[in-house]
PDB file of N, CA and C in Angstrom:
ATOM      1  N   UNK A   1      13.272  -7.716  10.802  1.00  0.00           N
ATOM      2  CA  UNK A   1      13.372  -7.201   9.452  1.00  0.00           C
ATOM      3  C   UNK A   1      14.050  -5.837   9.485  1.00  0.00           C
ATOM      4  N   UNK A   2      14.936  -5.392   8.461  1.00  0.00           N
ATOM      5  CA  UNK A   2      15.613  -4.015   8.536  1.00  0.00           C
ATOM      6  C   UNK A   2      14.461  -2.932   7.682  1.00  0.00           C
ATOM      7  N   UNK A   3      15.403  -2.070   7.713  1.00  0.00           N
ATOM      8  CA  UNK A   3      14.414  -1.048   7.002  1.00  0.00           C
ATOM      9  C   UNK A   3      15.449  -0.479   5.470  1.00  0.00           C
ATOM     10  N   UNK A   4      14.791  -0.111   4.758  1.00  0.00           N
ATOM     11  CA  UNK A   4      15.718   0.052   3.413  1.00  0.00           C
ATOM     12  C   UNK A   4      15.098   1.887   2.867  1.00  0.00           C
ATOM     13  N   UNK A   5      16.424   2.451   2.450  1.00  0.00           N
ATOM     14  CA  UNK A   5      15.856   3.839   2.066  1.00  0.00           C
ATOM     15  C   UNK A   5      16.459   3.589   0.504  1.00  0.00           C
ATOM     16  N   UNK A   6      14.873   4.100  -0.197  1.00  0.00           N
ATOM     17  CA  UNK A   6      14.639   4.264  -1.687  1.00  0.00           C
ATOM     18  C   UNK A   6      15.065   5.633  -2.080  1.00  0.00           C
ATOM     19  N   UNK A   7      15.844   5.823  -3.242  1.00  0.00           N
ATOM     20  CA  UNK A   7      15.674   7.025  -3.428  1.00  0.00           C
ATOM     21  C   UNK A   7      14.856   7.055  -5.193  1.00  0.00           C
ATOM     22  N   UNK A   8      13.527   7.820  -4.939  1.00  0.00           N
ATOM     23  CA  UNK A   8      13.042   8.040  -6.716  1.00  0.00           C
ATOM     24  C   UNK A   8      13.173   9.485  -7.298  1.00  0.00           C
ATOM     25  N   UNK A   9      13.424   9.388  -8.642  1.00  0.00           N
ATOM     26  CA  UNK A   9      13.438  10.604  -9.631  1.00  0.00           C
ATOM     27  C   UNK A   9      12.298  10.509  -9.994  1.00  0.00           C
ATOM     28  N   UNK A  10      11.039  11.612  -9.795  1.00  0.00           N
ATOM     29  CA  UNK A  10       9.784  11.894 -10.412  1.00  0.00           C
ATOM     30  C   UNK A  10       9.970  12.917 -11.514  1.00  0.00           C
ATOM     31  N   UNK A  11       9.799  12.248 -12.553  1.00  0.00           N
ATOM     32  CA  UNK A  11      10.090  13.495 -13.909  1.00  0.00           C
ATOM     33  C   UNK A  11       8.266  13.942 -13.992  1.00  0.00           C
ATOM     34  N   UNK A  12       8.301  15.090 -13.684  1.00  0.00           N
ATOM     35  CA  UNK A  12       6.829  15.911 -14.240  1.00  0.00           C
ATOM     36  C   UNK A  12       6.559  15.793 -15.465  1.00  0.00           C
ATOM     37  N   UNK A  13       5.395  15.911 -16.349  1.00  0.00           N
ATOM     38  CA  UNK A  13       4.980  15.867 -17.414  1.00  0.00           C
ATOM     39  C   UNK A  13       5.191  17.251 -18.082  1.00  0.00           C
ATOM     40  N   UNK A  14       5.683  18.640 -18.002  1.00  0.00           N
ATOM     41  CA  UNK A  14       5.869  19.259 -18.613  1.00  0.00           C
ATOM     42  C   UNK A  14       6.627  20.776 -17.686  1.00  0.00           C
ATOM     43  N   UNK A  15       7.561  21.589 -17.488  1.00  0.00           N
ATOM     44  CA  UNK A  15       7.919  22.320 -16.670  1.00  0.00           C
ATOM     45  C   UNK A  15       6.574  23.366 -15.878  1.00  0.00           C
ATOM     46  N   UNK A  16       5.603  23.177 -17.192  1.00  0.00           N
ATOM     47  CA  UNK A  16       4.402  24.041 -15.866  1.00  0.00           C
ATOM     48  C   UNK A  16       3.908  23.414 -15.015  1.00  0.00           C
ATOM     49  N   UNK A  17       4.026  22.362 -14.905  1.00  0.00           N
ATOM     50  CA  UNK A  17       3.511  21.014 -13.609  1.00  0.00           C
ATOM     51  C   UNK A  17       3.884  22.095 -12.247  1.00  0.00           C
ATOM     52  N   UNK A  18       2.749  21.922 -11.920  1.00  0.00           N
ATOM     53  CA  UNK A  18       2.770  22.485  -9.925  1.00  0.00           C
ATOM     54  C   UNK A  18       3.567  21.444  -9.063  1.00  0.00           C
ATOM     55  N   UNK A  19       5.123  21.427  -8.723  1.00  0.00           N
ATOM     56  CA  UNK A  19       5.771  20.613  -8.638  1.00  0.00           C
ATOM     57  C   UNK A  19       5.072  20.903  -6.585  1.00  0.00           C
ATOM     58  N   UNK A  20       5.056  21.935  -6.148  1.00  0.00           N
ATOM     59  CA  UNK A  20       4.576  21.583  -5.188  1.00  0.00           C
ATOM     60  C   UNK A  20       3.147  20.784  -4.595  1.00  0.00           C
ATOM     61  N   UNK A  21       2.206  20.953  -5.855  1.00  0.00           N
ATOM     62  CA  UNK A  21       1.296  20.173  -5.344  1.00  0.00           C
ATOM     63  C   UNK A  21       1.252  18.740  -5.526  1.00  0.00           C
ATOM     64  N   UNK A  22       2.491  18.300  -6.380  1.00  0.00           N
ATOM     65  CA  UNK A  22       2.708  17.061  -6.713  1.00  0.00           C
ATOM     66  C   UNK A  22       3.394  16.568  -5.112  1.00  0.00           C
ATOM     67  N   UNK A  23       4.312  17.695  -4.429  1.00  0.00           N
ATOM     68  CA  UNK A  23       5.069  17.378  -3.527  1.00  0.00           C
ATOM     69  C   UNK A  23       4.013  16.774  -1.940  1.00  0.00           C
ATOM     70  N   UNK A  24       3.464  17.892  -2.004  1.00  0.00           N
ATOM     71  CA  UNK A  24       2.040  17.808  -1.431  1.00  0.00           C
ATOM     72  C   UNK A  24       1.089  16.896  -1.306  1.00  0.00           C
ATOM     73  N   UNK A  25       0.482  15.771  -2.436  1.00  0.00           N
ATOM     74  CA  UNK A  25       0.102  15.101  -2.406  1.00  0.00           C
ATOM     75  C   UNK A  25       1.128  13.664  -1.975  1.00  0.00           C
ATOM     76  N   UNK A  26       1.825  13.772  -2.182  1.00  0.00           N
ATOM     77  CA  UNK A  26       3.163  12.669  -1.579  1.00  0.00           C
ATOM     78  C   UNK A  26       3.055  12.686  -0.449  1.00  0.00           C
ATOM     79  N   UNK A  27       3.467  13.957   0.525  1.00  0.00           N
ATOM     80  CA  UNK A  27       3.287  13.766   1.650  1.00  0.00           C
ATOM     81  C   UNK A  27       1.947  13.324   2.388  1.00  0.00           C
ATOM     82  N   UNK A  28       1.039  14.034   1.791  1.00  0.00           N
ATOM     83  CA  UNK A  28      -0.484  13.475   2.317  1.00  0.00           C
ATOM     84  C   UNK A  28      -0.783  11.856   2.009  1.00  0.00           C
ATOM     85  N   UNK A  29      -0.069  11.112   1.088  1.00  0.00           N
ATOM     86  CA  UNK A  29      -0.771   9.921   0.209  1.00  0.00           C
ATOM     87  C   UNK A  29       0.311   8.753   0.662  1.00  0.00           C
ATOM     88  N   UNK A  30       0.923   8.717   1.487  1.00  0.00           N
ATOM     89  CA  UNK A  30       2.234   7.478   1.840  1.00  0.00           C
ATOM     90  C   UNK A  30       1.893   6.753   1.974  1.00  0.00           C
ATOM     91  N   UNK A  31       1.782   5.677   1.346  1.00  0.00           N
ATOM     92  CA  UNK A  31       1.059   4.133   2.071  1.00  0.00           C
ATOM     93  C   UNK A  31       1.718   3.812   3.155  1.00  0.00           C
ATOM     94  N   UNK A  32       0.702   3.000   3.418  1.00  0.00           N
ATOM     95  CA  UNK A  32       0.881   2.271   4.724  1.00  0.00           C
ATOM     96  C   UNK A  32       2.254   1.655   4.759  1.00  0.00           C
ATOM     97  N   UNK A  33       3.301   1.660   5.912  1.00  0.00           N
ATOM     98  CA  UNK A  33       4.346   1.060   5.661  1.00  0.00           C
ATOM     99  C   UNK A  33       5.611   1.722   5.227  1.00  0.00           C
ATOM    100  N   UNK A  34       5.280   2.940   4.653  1.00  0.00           N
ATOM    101  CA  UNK A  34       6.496   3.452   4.212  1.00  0.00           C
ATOM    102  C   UNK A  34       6.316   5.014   4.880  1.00  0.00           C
ATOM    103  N   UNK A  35       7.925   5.648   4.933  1.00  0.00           N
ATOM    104  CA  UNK A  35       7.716   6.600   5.570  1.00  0.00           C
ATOM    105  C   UNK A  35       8.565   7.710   4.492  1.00  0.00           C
ATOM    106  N   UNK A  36       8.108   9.107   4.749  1.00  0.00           N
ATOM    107  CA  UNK A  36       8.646   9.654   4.045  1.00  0.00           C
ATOM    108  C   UNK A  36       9.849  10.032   4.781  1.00  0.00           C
ATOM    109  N   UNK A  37      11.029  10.399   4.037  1.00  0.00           N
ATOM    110  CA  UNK A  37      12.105  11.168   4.493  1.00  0.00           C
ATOM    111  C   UNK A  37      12.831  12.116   4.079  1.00  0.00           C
ATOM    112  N   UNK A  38      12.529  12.375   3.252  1.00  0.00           N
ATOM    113  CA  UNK A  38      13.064  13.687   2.325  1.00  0.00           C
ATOM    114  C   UNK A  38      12.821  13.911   0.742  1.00  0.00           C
ATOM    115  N   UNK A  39      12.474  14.787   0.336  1.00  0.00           N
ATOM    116  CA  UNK A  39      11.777  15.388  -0.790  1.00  0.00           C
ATOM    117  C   UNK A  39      12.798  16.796  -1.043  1.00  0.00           C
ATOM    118  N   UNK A  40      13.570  16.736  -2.202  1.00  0.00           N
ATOM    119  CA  UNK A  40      13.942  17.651  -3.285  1.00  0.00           C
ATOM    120  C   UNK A  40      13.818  17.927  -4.580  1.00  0.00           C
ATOM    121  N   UNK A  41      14.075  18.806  -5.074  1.00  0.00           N
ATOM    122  CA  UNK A  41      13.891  18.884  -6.409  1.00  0.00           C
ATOM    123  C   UNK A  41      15.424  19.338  -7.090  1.00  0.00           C
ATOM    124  N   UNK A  42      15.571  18.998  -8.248  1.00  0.00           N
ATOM    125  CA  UNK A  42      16.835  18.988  -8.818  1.00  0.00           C
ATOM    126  C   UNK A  42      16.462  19.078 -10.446  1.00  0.00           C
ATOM    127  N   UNK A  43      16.974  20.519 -10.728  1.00  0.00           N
ATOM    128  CA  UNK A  43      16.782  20.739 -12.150  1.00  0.00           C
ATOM    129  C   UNK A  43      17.887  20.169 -12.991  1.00  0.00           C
ATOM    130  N   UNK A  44      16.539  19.673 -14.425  1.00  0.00           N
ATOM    131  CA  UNK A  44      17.081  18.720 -14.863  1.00  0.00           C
ATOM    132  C   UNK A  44      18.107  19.748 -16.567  1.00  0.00           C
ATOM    133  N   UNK A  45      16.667  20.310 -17.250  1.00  0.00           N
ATOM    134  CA  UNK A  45      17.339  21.177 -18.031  1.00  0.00           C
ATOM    135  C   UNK A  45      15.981  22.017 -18.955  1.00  0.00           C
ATOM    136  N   UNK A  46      15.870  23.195 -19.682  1.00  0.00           N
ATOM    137  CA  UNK A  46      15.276  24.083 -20.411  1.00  0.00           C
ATOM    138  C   UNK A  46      14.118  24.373 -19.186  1.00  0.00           C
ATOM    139  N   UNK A  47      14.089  24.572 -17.746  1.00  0.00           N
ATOM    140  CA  UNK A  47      13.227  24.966 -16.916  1.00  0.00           C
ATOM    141  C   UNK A  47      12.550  23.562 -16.405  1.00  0.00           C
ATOM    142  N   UNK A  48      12.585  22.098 -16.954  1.00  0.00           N
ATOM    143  CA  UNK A  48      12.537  21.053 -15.833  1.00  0.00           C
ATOM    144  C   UNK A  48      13.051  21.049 -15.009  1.00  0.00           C
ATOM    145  N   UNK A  49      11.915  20.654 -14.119  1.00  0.00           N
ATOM    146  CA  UNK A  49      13.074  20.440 -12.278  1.00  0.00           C
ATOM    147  C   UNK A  49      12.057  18.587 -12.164  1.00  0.00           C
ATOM    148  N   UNK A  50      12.838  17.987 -11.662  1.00  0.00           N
ATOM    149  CA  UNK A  50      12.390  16.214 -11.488  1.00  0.00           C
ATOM    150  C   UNK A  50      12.139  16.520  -9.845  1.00  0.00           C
ATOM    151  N   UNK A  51      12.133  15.810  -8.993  1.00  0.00           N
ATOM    152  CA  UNK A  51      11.589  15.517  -7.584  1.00  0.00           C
ATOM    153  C   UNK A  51      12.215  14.293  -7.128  1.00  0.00           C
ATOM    154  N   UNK A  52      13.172  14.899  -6.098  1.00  0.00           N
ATOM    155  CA  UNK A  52      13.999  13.361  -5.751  1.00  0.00           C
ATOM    156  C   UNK A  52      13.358  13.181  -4.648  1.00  0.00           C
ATOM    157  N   UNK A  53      12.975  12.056  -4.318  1.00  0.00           N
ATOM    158  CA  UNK A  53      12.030  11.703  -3.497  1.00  0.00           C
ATOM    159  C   UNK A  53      12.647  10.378  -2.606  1.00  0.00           C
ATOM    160  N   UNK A  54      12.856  10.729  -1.238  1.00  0.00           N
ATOM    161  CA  UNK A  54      13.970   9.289  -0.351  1.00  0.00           C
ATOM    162  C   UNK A  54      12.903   9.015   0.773  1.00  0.00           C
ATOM    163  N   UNK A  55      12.152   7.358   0.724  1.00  0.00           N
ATOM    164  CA  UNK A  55      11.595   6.881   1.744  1.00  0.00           C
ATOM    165  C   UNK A  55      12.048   5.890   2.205  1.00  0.00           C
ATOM    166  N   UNK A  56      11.298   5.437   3.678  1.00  0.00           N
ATOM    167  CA  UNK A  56      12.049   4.146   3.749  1.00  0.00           C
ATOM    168  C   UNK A  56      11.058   3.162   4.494  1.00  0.00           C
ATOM    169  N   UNK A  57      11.483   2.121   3.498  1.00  0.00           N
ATOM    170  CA  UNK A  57      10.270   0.671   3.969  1.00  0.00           C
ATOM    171  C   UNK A  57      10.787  -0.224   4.020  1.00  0.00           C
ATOM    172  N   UNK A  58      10.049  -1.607   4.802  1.00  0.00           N
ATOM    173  CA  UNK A  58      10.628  -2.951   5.160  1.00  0.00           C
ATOM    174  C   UNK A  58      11.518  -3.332   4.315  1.00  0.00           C
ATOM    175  N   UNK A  59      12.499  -4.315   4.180  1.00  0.00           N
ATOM    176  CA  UNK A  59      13.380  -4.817   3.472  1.00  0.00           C
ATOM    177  C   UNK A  59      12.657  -6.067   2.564  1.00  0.00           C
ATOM    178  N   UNK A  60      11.671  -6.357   3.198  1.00  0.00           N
ATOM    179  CA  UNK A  60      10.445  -7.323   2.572  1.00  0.00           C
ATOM    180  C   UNK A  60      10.296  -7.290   0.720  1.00  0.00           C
ATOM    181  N   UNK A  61       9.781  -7.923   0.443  1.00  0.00           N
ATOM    182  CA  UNK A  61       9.184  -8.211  -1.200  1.00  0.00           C
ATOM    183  C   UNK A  61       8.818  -7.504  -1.312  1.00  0.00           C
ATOM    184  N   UNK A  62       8.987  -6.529  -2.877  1.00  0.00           N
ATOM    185  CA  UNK A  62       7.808  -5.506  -3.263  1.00  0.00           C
ATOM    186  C   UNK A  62       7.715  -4.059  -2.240  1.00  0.00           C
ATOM    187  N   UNK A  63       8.599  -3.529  -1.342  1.00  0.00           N
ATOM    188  CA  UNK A  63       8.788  -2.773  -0.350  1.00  0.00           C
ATOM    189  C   UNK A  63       8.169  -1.239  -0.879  1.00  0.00           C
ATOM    190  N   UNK A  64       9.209  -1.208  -2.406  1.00  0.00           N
ATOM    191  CA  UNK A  64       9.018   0.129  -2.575  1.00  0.00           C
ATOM    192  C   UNK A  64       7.365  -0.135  -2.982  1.00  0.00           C
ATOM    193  N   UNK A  65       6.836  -0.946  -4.161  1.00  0.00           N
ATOM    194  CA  UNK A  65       5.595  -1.156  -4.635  1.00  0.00           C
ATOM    195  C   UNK A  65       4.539  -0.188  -4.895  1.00  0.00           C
ATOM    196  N   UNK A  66       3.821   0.310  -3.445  1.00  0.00           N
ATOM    197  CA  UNK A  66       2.757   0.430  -3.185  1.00  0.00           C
ATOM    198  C   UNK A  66       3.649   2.282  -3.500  1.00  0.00           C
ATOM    199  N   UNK A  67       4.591   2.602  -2.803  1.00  0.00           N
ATOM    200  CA  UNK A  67       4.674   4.100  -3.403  1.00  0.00           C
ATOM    201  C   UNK A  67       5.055   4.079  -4.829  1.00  0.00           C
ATOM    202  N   UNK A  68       5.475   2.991  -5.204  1.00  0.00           N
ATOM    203  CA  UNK A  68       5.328   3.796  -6.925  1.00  0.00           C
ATOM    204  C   UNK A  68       4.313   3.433  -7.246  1.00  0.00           C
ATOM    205  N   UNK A  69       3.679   2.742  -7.223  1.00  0.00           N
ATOM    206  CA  UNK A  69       1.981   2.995  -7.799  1.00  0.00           C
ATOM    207  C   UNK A  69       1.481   4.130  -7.351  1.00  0.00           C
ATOM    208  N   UNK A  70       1.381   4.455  -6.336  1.00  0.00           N
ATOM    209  CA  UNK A  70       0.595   5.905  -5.284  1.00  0.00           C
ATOM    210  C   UNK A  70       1.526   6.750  -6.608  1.00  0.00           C
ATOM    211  N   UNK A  71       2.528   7.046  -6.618  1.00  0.00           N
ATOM    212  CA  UNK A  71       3.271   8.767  -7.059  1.00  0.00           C
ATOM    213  C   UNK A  71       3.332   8.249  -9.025  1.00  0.00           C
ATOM    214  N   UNK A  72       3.191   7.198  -9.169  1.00  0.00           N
ATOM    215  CA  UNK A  72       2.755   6.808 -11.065  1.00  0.00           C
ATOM    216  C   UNK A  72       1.149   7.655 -11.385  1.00  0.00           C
ATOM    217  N   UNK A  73      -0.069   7.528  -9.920  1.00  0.00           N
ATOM    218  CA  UNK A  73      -0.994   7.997 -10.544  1.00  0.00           C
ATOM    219  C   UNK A  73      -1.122   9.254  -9.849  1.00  0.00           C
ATOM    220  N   UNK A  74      -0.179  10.308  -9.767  1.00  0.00           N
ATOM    221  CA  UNK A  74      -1.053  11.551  -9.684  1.00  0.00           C
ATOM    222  C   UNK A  74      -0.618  12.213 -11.394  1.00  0.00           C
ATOM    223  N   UNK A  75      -1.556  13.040 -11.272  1.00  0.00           N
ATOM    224  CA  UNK A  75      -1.935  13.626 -12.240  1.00  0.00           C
ATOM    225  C   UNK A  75      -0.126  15.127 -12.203  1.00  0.00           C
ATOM    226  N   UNK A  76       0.436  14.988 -13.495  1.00  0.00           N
ATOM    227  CA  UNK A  76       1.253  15.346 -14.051  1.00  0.00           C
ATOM    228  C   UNK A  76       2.621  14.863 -13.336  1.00  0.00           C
ATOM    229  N   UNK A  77       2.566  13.803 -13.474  1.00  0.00           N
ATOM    230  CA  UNK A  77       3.857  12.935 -12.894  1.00  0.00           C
ATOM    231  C   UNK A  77       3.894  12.297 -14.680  1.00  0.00           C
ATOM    232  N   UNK A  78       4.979  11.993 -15.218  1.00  0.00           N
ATOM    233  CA  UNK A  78       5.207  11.610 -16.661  1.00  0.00           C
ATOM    234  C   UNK A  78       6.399  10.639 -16.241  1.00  0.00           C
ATOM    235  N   UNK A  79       7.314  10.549 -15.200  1.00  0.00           N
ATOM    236  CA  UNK A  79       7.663   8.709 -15.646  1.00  0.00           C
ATOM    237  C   UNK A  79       8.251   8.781 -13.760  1.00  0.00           C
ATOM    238  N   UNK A  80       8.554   8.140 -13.772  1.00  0.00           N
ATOM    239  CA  UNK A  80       9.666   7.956 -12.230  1.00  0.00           C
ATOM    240  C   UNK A  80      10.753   6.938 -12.369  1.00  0.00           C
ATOM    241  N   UNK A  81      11.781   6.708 -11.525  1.00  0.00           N
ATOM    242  CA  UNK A  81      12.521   6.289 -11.469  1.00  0.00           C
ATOM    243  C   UNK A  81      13.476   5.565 -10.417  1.00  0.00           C
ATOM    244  N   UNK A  82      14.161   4.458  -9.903  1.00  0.00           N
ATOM    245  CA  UNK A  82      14.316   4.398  -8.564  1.00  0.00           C
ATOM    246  C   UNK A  82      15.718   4.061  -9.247  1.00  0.00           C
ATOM    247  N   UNK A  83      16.584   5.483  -8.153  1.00  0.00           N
ATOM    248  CA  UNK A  83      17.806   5.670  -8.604  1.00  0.00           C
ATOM    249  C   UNK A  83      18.716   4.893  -7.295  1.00  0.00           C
ATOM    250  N   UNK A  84      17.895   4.567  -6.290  1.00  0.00           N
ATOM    251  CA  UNK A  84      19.297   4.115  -5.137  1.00  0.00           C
ATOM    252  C   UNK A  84      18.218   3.434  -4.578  1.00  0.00           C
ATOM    253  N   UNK A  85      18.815   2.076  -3.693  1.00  0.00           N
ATOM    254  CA  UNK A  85      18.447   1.450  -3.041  1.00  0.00           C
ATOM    255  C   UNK A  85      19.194   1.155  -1.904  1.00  0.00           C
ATOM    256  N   UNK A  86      19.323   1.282  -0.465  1.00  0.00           N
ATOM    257  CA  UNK A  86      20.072   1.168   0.679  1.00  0.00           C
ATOM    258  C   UNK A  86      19.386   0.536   1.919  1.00  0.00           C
ATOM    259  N   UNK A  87      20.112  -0.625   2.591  1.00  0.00           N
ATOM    260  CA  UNK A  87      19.400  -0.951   3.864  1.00  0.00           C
ATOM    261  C   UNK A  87      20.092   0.172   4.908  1.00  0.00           C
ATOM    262  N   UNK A  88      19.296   0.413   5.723  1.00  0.00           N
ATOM    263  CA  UNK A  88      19.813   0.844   6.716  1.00  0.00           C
ATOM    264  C   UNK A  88      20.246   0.583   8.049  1.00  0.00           C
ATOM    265  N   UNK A  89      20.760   0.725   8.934  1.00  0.00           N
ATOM    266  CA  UNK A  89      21.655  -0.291   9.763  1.00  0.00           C
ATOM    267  C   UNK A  89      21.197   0.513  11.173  1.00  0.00           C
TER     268      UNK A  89
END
C-alpha cells in the first residue's frame, strides 16, 4: 500500500481562537495511522489566520477520516477543509 499526503485548511471560529493550542492539540491527538508532517498558518483576512495542516496516511478507504473527525471536534475549530490530496512515491 502507498502512503498519500493530505493537505487541510482549519478555519478557527473567530480571530481570538488560541491558534497554538489548537496546533498543540493536533500534534498530541493523531490517530492511529496517520502521521503528522507539517503545520502552518496562513492569514486569511481582518486578523484571521486558518491552519494548513499536511499529514500522511495509507492510500486505503477513508485514510484521511479519523483526522478530520479528531481536528472537527476541538473546541474553536469552525469548519476545515481538504485542499490537496497526493500519493507519495
Amino acid at each position: 500500500m502507498g502512503e498519500v499526503l493530505t493537505t487541510m485548511k482549519i478555519m478557527p471560529d473567530s480571530p481570538e481562537v488560541d491558534l497554538e493550542a489548537i496546533k498543540s492539540t493536533i500534534e498530541s491527538s493523531m490517530p492511529e495511522g496517520a502521521k503528522l508532517h507539517d503545520i502552518a498558518e496562513e492569514p486569511i483576512a481582518f486578523g484571521l489566520v486558518a491552519i494548513i495542516l499536511n499529514f500522511i496516511t495509507d492510500d486505503g478507504e477513508g485514510g484521511s477520516e479519523p483526522v478530520e473527525e479528531m481536528v472537527s471536534a476541538i473546541d474553536g475549530v469552525a469548519s476545515i477543509e481538504i485542499t490537496g490530496v497526493g500519493r507519495l512515491m
